[in-house]
C-alpha atoms as a PDB file:
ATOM      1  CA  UNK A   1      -8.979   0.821 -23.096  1.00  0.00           C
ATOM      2  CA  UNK A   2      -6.353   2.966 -21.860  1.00  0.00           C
ATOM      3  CA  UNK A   3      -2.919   1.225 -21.657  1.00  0.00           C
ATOM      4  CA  UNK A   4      -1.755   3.431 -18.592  1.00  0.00           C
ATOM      5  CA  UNK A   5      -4.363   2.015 -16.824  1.00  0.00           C
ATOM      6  CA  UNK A   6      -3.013  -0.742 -14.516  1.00  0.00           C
ATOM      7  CA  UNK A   7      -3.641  -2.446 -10.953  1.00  0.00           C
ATOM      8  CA  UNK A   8       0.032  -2.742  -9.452  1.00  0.00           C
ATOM      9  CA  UNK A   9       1.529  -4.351  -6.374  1.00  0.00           C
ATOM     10  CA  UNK A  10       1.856  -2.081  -3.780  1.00  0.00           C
ATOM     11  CA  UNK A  11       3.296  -2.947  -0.476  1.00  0.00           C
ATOM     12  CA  UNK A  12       0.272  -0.848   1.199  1.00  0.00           C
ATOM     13  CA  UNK A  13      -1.506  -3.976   0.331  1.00  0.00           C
ATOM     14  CA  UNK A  14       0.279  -5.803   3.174  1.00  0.00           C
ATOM     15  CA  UNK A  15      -1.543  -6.809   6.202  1.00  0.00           C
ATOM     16  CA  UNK A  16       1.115  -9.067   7.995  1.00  0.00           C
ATOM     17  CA  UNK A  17      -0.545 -12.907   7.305  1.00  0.00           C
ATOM     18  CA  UNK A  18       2.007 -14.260   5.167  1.00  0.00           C
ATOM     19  CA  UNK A  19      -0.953 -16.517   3.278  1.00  0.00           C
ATOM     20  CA  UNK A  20      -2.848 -13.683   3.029  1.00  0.00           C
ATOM     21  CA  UNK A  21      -0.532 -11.158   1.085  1.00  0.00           C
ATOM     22  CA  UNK A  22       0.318 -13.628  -1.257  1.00  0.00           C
ATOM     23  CA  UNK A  23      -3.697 -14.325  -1.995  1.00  0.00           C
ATOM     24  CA  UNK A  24      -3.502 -10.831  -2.171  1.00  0.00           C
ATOM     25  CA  UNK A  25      -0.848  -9.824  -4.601  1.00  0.00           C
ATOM     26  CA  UNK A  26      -2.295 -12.884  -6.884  1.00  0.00           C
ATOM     27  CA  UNK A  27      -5.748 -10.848  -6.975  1.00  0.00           C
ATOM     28  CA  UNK A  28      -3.898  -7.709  -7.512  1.00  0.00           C
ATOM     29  CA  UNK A  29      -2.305  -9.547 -10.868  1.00  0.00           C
ATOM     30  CA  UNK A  30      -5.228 -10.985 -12.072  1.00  0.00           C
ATOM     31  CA  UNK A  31      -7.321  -7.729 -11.992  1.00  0.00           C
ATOM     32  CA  UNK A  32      -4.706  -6.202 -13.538  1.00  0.00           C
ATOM     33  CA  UNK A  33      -4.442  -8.906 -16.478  1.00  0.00           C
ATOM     34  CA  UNK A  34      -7.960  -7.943 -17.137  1.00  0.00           C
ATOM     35  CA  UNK A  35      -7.543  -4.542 -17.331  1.00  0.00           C
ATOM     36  CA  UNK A  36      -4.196  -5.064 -19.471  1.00  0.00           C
ATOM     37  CA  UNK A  37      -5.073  -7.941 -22.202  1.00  0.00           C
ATOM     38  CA  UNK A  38      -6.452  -7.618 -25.228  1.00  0.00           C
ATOM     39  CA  UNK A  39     -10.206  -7.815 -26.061  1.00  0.00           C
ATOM     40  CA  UNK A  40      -9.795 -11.512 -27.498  1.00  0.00           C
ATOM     41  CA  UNK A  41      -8.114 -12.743 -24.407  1.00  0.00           C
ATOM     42  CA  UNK A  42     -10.439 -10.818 -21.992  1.00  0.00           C
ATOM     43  CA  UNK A  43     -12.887 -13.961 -21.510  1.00  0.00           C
ATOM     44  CA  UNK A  44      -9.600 -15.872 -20.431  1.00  0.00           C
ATOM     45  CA  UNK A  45      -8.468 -13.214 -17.932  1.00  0.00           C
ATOM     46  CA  UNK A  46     -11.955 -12.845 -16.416  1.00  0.00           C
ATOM     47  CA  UNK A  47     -12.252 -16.965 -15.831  1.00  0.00           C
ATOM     48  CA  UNK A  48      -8.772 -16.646 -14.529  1.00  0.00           C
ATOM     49  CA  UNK A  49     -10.284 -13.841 -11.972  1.00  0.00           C
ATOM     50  CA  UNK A  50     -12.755 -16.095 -11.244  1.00  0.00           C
ATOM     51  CA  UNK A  51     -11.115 -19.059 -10.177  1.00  0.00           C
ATOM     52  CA  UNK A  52      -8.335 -16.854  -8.229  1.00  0.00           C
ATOM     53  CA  UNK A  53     -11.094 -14.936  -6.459  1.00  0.00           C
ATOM     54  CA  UNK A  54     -13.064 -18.822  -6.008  1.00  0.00           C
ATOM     55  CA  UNK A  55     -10.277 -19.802  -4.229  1.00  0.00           C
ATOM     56  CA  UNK A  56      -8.817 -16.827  -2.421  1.00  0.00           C
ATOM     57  CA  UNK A  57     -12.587 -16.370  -1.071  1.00  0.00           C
ATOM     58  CA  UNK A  58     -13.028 -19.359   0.216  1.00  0.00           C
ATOM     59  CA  UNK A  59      -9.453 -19.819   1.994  1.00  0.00           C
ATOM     60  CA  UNK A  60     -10.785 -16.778   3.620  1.00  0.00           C
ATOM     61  CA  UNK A  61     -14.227 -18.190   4.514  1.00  0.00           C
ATOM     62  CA  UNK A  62     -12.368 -21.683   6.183  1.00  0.00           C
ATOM     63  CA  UNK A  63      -9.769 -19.098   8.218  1.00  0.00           C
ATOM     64  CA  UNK A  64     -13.178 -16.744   9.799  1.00  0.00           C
ATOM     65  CA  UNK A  65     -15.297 -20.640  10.287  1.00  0.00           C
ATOM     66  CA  UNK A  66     -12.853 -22.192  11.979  1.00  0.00           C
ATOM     67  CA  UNK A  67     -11.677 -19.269  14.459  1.00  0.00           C
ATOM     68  CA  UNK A  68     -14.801 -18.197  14.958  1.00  0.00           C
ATOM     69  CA  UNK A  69     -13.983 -14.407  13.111  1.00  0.00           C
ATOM     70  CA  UNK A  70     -16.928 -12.299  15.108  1.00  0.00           C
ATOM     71  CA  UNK A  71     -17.269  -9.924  11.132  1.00  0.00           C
ATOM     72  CA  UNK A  72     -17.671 -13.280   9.162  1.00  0.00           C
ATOM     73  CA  UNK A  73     -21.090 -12.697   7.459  1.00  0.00           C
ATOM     74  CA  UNK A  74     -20.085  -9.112   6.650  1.00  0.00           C
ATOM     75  CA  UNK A  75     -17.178 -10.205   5.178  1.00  0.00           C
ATOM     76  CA  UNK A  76     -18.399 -12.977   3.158  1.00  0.00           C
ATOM     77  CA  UNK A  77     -21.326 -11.226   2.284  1.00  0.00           C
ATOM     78  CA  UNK A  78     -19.266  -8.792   0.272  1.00  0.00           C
ATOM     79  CA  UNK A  79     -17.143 -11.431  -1.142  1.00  0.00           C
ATOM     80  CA  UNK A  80     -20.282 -13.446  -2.378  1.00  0.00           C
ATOM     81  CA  UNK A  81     -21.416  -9.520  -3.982  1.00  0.00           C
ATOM     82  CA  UNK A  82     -18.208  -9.554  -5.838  1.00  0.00           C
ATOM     83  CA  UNK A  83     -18.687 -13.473  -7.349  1.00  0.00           C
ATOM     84  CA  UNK A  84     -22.350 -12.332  -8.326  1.00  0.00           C
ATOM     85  CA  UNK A  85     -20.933 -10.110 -10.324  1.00  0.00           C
ATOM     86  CA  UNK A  86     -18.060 -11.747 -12.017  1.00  0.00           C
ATOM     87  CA  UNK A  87     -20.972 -14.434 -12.968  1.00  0.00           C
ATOM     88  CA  UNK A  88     -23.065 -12.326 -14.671  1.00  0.00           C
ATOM     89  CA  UNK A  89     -20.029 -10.688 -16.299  1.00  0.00           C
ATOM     90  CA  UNK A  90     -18.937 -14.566 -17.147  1.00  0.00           C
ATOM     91  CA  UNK A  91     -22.768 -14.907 -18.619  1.00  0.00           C
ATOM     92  CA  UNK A  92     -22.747 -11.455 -20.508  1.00  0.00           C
ATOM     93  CA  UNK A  93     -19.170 -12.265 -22.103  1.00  0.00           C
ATOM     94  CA  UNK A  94     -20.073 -15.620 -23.604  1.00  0.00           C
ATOM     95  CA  UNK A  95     -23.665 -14.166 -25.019  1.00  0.00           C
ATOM     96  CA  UNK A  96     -22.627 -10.659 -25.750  1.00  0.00           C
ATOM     97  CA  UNK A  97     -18.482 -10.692 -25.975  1.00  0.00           C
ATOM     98  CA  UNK A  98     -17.794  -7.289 -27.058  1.00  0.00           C
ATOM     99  CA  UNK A  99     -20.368  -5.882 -24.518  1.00  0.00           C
ATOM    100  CA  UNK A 100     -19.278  -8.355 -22.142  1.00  0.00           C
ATOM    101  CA  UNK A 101     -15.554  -7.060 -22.426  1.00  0.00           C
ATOM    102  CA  UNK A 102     -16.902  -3.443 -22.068  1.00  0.00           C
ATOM    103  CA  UNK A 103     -18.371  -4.657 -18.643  1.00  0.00           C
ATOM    104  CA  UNK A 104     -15.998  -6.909 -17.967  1.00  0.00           C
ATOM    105  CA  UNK A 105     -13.633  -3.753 -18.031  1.00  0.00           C
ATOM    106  CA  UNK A 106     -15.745  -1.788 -15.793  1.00  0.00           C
ATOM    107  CA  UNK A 107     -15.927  -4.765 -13.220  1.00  0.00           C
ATOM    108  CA  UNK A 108     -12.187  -4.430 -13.233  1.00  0.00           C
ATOM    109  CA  UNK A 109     -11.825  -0.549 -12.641  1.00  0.00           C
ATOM    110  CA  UNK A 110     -14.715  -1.349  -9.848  1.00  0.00           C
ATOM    111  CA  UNK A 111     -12.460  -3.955  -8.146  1.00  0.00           C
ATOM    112  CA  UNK A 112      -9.295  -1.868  -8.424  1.00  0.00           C
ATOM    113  CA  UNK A 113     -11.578   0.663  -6.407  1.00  0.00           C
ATOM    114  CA  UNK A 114     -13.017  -1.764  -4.084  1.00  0.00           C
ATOM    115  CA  UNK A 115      -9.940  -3.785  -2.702  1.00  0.00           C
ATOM    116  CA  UNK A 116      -8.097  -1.662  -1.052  1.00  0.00           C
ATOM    117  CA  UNK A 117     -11.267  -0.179   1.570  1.00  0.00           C
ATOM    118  CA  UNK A 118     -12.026  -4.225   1.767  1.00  0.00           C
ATOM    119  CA  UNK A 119      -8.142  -5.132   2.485  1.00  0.00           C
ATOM    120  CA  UNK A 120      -7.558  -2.282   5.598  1.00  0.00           C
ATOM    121  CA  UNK A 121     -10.885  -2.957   7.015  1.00  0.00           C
ATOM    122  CA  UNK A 122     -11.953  -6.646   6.506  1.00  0.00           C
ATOM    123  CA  UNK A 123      -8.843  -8.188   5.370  1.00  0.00           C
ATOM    124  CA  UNK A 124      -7.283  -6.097   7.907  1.00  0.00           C
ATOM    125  CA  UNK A 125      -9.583  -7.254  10.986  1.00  0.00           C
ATOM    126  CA  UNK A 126      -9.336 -11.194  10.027  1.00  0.00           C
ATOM    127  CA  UNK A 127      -5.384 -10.681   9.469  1.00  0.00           C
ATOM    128  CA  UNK A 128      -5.057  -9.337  13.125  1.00  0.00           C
ATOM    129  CA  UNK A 129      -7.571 -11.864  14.119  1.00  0.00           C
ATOM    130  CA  UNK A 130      -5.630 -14.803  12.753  1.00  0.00           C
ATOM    131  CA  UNK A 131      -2.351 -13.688  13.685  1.00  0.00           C
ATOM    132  CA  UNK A 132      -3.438 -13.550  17.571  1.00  0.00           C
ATOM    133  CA  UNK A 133      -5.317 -16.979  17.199  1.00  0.00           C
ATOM    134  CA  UNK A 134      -1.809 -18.511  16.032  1.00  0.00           C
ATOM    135  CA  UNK A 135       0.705 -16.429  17.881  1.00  0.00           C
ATOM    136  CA  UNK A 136      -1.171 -14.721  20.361  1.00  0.00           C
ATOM    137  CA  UNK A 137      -0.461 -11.032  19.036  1.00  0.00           C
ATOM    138  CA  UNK A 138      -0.790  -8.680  16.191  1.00  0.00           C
ATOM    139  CA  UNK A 139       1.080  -9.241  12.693  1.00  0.00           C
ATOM    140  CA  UNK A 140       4.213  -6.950  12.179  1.00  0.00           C
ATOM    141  CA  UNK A 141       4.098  -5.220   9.065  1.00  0.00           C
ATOM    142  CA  UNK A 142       7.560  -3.885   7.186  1.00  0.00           C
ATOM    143  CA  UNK A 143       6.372  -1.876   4.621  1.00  0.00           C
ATOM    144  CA  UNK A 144       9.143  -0.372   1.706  1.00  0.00           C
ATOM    145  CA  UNK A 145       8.686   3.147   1.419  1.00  0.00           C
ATOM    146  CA  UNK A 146       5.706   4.331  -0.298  1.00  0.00           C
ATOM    147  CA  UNK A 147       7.717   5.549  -3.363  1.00  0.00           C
ATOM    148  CA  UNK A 148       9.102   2.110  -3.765  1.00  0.00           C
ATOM    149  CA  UNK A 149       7.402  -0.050  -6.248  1.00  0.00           C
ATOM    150  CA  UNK A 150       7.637  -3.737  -6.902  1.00  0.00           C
END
């Protein structure tokens, strides 16, 4: 793997649900933990993943059931893609671990690519949708400037 490869913070990510960015930033660490570790500790990462992105999903899934979120299937239907395929990265890893790691790696790069389309438009709808539910308007985003970094 290529060390410069990383999954970092960015305050791009933020959508304006307090409970939300933090879910957020916590996926963004654990992807990056299983781009980042070494081969031996991959299987750890990847469970790690798995329980964050257990969780983090279905905090999500209560939020869109209870207020009634109009995009809910959409949006758990991708989220129950993504599980599938930790799972079967979970399966390959303990029957096949260095060919597991390989895809494990590849699941990772695929996630870096896939969160931030699913953050502004899903995450992005159900942020805005919560925040009127609770305060009756739209969440205010402050951003850093773009250069900044955490």
């Amino acid at each position: 793997m290529d060390s410069s490869e990383t999954f970092v913070w960015s305050d791009a990510f933020l959508l304006g649900y307090p409970q939300m960015d933090e879910t957020h930033r916590e996926f963004v660490e654990t992807v990056n933990a299983m781009l980042t570790v070494p081969d031996e500790a991959f299987a750890l990462a990847l469970d790690a993943f798995a329980e964050h992105a257990e969780r983090h999903f279905g905090e999500e899934a209560e939020w869109m059931h209870a207020s009634d979120f109009p995009a809910l299937q959409c949006h758990i239907d991708e989220h129950d893609a993504v599980m599938k395929s930790v799972r079967e990265v979970q399966d390959l890893v303990a029957s096949d671990p260095r060919n597991g790691v390989k895809t494990g790696r590849r699941l990772a790069r695929e996630l870096v690519r896939w969160f931030p389309g699913h953050a502004d438009y899903l995450d992005s709808a159900l942020s805005h949708w919560m925040t009127k539910k609770t305060h009756g308007g739209a969440p205010v985003v402050l951003r850093r400037r773009a250069a900044a970094r955490d």
